[in-house]
Protein backbone atom coordinates (compact mmCIF):
# COMPACT_ATOMS: atom_id res chain seq x y z
CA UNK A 1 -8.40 3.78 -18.70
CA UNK A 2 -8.15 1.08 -20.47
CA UNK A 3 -5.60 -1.20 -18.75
CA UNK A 4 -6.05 -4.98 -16.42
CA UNK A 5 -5.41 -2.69 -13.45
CA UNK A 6 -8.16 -0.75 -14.45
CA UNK A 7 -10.41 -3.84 -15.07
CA UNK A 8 -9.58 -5.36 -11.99
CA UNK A 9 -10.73 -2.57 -10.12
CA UNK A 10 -13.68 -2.46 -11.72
CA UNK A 11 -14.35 -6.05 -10.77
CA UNK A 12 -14.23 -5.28 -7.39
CA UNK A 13 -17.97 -3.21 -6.66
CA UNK A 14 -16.06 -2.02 -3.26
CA UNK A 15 -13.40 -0.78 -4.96
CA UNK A 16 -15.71 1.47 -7.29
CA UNK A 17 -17.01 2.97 -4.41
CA UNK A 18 -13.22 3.57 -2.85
CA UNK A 19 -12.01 5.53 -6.09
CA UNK A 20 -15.55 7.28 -6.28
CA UNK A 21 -16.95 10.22 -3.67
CA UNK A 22 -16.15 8.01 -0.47
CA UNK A 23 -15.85 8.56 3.00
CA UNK A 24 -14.19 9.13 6.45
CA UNK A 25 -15.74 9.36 9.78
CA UNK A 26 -13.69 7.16 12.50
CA UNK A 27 -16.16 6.14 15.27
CA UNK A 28 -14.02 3.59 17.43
CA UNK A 29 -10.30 2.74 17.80
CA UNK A 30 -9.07 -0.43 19.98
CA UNK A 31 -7.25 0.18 22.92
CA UNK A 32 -4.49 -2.46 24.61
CA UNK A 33 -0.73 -3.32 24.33
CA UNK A 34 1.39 -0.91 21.77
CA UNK A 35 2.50 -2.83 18.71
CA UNK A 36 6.06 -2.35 20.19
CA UNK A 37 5.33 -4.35 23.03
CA UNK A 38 3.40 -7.08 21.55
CA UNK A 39 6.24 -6.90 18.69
CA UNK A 40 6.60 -6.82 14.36
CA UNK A 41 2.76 -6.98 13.39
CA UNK A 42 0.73 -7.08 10.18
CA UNK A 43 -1.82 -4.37 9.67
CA UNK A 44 -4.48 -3.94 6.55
CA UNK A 45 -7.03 -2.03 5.29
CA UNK A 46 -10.70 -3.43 4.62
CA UNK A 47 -14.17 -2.43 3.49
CA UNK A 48 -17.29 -4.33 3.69
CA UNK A 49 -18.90 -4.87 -0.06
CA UNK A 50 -22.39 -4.33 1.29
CA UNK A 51 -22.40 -1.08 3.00
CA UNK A 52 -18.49 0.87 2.07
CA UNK A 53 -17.85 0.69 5.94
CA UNK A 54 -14.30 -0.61 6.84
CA UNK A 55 -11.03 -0.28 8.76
CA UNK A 56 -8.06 -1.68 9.95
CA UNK A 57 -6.62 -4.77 11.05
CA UNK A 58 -3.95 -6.81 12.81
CA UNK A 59 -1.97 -9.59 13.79
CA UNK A 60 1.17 -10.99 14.34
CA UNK A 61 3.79 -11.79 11.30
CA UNK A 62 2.81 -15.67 11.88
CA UNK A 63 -0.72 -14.76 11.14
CA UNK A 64 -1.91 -15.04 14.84
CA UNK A 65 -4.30 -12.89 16.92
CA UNK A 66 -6.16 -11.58 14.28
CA UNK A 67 -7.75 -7.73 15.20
CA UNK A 68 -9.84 -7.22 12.41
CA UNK A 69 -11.53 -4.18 14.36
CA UNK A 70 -8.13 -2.62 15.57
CA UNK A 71 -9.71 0.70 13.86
CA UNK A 72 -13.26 0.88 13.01
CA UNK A 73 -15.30 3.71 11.77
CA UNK A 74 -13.39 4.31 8.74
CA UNK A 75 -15.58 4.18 4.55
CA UNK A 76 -12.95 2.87 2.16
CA UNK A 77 -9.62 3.33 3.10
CA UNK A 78 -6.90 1.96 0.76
CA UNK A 79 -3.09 2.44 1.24
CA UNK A 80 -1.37 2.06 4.50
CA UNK A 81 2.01 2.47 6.09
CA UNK A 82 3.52 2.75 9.47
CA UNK A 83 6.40 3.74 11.10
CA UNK A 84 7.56 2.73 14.85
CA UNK A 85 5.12 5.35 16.33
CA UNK A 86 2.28 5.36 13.54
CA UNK A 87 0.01 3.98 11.05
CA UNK A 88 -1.23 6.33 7.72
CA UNK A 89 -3.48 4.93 5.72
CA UNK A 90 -5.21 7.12 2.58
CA UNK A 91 -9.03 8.18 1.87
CA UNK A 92 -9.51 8.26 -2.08
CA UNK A 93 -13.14 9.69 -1.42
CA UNK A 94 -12.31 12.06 0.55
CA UNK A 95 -8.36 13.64 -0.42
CA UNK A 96 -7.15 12.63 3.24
CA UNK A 97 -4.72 10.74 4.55
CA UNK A 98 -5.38 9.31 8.14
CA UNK A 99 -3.54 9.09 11.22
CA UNK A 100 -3.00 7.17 14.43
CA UNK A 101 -0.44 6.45 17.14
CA UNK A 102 0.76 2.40 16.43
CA UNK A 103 -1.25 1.51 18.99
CA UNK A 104 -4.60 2.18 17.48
CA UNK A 105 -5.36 5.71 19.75
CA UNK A 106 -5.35 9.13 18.92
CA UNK A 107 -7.24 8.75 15.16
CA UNK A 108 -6.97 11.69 13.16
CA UNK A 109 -8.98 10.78 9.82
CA UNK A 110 -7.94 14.31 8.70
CA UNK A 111 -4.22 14.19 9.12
CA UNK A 112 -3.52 15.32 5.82
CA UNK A 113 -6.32 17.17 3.68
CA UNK A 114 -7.09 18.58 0.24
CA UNK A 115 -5.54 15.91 -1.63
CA UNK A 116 -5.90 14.55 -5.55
CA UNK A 117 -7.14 10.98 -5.03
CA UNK A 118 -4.56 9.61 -3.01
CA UNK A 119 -4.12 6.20 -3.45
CA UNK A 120 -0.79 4.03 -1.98
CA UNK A 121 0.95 5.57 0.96
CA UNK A 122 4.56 4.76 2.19
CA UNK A 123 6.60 6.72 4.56
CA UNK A 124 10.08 6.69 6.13
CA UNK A 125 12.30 8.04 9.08
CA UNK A 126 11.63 11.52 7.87
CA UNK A 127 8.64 12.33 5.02
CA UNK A 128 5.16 10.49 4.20
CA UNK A 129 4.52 9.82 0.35
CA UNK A 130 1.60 9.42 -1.25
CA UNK A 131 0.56 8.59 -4.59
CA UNK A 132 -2.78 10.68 -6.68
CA UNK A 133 -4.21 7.96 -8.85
CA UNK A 134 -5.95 11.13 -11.08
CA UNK A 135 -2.96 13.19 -11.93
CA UNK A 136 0.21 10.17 -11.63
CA UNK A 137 2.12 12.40 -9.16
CA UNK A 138 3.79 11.53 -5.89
CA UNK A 139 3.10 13.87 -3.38
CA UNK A 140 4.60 14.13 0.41
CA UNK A 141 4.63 16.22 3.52
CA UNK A 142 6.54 15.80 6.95
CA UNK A 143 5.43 13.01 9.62
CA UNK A 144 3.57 15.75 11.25
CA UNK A 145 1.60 16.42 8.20
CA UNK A 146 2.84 19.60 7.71
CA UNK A 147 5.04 20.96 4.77
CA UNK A 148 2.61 19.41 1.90
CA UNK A 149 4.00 19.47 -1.62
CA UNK A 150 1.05 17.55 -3.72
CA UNK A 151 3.31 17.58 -7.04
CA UNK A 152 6.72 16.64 -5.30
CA UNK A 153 7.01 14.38 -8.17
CA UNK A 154 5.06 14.68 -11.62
CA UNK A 155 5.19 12.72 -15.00
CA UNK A 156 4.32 9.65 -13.88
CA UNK A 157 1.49 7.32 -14.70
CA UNK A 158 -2.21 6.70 -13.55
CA UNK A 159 -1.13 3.75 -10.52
CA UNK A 160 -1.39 3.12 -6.81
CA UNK A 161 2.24 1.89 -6.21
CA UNK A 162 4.65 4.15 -4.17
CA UNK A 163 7.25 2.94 -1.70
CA UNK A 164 10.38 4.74 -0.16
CA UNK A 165 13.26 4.32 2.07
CA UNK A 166 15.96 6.11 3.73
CA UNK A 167 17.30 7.51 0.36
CA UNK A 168 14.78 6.55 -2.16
CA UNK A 169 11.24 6.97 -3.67
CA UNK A 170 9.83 4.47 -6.11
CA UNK A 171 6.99 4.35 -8.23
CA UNK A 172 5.31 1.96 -10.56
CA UNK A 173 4.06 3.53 -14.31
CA UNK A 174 1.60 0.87 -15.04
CA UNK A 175 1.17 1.53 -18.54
CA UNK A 176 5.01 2.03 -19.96
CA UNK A 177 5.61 -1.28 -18.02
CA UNK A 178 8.48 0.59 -15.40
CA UNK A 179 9.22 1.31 -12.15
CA UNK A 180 10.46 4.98 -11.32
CA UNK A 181 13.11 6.21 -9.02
CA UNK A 182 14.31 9.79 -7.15
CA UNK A 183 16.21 10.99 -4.26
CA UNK A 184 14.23 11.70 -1.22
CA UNK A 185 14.53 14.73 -1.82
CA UNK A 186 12.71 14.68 -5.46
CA UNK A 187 15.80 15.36 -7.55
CA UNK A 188 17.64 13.10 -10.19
CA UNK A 189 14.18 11.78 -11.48
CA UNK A 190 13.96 8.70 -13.19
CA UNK A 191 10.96 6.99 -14.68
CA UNK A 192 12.88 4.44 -16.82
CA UNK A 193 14.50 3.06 -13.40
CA UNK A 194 13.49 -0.43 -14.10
CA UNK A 195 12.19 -1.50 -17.50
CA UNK A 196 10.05 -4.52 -18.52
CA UNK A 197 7.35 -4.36 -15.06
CA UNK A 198 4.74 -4.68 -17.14
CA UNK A 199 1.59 -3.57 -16.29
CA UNK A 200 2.71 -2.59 -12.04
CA UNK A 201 0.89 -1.88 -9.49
CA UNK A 202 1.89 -1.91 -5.98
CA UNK A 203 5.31 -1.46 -4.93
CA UNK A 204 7.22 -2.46 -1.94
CA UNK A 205 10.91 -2.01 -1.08
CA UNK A 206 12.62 -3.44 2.00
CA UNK A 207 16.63 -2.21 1.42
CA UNK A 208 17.52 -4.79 -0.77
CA UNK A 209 15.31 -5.24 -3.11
CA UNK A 210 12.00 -3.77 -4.71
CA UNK A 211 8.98 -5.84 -5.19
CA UNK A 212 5.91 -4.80 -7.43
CA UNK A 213 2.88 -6.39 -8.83
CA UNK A 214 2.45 -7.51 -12.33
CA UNK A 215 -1.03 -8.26 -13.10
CA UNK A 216 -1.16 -10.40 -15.87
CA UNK A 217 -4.69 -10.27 -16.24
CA UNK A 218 -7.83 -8.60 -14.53
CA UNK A 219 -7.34 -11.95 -12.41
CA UNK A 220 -4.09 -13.27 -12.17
CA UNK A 221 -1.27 -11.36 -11.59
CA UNK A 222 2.78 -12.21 -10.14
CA UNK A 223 4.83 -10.59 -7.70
CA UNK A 224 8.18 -8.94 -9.85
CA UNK A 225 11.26 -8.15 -8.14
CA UNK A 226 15.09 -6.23 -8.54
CA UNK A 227 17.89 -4.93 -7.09
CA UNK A 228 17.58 -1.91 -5.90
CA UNK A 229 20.01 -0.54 -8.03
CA UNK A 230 17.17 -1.94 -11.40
CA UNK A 231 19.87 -5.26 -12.04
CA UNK A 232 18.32 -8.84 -12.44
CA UNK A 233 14.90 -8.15 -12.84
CA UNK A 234 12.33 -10.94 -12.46
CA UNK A 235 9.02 -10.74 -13.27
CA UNK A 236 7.74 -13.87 -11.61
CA UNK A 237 9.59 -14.00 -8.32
CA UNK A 238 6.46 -15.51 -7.29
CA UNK A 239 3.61 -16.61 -9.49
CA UNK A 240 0.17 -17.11 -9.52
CA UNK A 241 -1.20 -14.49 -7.33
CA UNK A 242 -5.48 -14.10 -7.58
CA UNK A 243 -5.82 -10.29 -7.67
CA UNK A 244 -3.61 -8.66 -5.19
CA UNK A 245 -4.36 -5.59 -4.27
CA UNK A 246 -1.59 -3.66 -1.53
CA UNK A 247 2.41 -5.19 -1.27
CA UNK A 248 5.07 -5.33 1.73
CA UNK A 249 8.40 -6.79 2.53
CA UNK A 250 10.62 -6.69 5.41
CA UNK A 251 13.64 -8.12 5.41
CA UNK A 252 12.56 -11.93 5.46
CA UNK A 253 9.18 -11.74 4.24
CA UNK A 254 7.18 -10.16 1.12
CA UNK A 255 3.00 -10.08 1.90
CA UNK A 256 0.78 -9.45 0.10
CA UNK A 257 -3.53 -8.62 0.03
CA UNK A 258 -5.75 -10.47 -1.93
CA UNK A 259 -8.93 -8.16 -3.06
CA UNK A 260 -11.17 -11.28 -2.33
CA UNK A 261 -9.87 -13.27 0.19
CA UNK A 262 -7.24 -13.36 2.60
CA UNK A 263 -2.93 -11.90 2.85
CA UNK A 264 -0.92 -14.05 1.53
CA UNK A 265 3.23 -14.66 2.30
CA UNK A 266 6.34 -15.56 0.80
CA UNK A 267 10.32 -15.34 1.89
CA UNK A 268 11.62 -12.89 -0.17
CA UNK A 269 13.70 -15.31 -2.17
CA UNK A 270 9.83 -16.42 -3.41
CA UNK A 271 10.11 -19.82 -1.82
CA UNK A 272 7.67 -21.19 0.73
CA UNK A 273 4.48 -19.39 -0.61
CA UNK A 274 1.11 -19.51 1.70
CA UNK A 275 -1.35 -17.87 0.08
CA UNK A 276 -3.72 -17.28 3.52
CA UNK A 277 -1.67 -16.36 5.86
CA UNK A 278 -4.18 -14.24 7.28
CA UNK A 279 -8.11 -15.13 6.62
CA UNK A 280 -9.31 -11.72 7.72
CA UNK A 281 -13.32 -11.61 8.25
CA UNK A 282 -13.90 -8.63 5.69
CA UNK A 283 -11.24 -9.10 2.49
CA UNK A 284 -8.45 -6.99 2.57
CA UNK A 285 -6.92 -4.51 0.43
CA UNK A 286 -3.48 -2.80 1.59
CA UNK A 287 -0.82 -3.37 3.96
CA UNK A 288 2.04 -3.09 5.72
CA UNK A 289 4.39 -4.42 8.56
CA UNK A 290 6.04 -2.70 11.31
CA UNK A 291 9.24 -3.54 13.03
């Protein structure tokens, strides 16, 4: 493919081995307080560039008590979401999408099976959505992992970004420079949703606005954002960014995961930028905040 997002990838030797055969066998998950009664936390996905082990991590919004080992055992994972009671997070290598109560117990690393590459997750009160980075589709099954529909929605573009809401699904199409847009329930389709994203990859939405990465080049890239009904669309929201790789918001804060380094923060008007919020151990690649 010959695109930045591509390149940037490429860059990454970890990342090679993620969208290659990769693997899933989850030998140890922390135990302690739920995440509702410690409070809003940070979780992201890592993998070690030496050996293609990796995990999960946490901490709290501010960036304190770091977890990098709040899941072990896992080879590669990528996109991650999580809902009051949960956290997904996707297995390119292996077509799976993983599960586990918020906490960090009960690890299913075969939640969801049989899968085309999966690649971002994102879920809400009802459905999980993933996207295939092979075939462009958005696929999605029930928060029990049942009902699985891998082509729920089709036509869209080799990317990783998916995000949803109550109401809505959104998608970036990294190389027509968009960001699509359908009912929950897959009808009144739109790929042309918002125009002039050029070159987007992940995609966040918090239920005012949508957020996406723009990479400008296999090392740079900014942090776009809209309306969610597609008005004033700004590319450069915040600028700058050295090769982020996963994107969330909540409603005061958009984060996001720097392939090499550390997860970076911003308030979602783009002011007050820290770029290493969290300095995990192990780089990180997705994310996602609860609460």
């Amino acid at each position: 493919m010959r695109s930045t997002f591509g390149r940037a990838v490429r860059a990454c030797s970890w990342c090679q081995r993620a969208a290659v055969a990769v693997v899933i066998v989850l030998a140890a998950a922390a135990t302690g307080p739920t995440a509702q009664a410690q409070g809003p936390r940070i979780y992201w996905t890592w993998t070690a560039s030496d050996s293609g082990s990796g995990g999960i991590g946490e901490a709290n919004l501010d960036g304190t008590n770091v977890n990098q080992n709040f899941i072990t055992g896992l080879h590669a994972p990528q996109g991650i979401a999580v809902t009051g009671q949960h956290i997904y997070w996707s297995n390119p290598g292996s077509g799976s999408i993983g599960d586990a109560n918020l906490d960090g117990t009960d690890v299913n690393q075969s939640f969801i099976t049989g899968l085309h590459d999966p690649r971002g997750v994102a879920v809400n009160g009802q459905r999980i959505y993933w996207r295939s980075y092979d075939t462009g589709a958005i696929g999605e099954a029930t928060l029990d992992g049942t009902d699985v529909n891998q082509n729920f929605i089709t036509g869209g573009q080799h990317s990783v970004g998916v995000a949803a809401d109550d109401q809505h699904v959104y998608w970036s199409n990294y190389e027509a420079g968009t960001i699509g847009e359908a009912n929950v329930d897959g009808t009144d389709v739109n790929q042309n949703y918002i125009i002039g994203a050029a070159e987007a990859g992940a995609v966040a939405a918090n239920g005012q606005h949508i957020y996406w990465v723009y990479f400008a080049t296999a090392e740079t890239a900014t942090i776009g954002e809209a309306n969610l009904d597609g008005t004033d669309v700004s590319q450069n929201l915040i600028s700058s960014i050295f090769r982020p790789g996963g994107l969330a918001a909540d409603d005061q804060h958009v984060y996001w995961a720097y392939y090499d380094c550390c997860i970076g923060e911003a308030n979602v008007d783009g002011s007050n930028v820290n770029g290493s919020l969290i300095r995990p151990p192990t780089a990180p690649f997705g994310v996602a905040v609860s609460g």
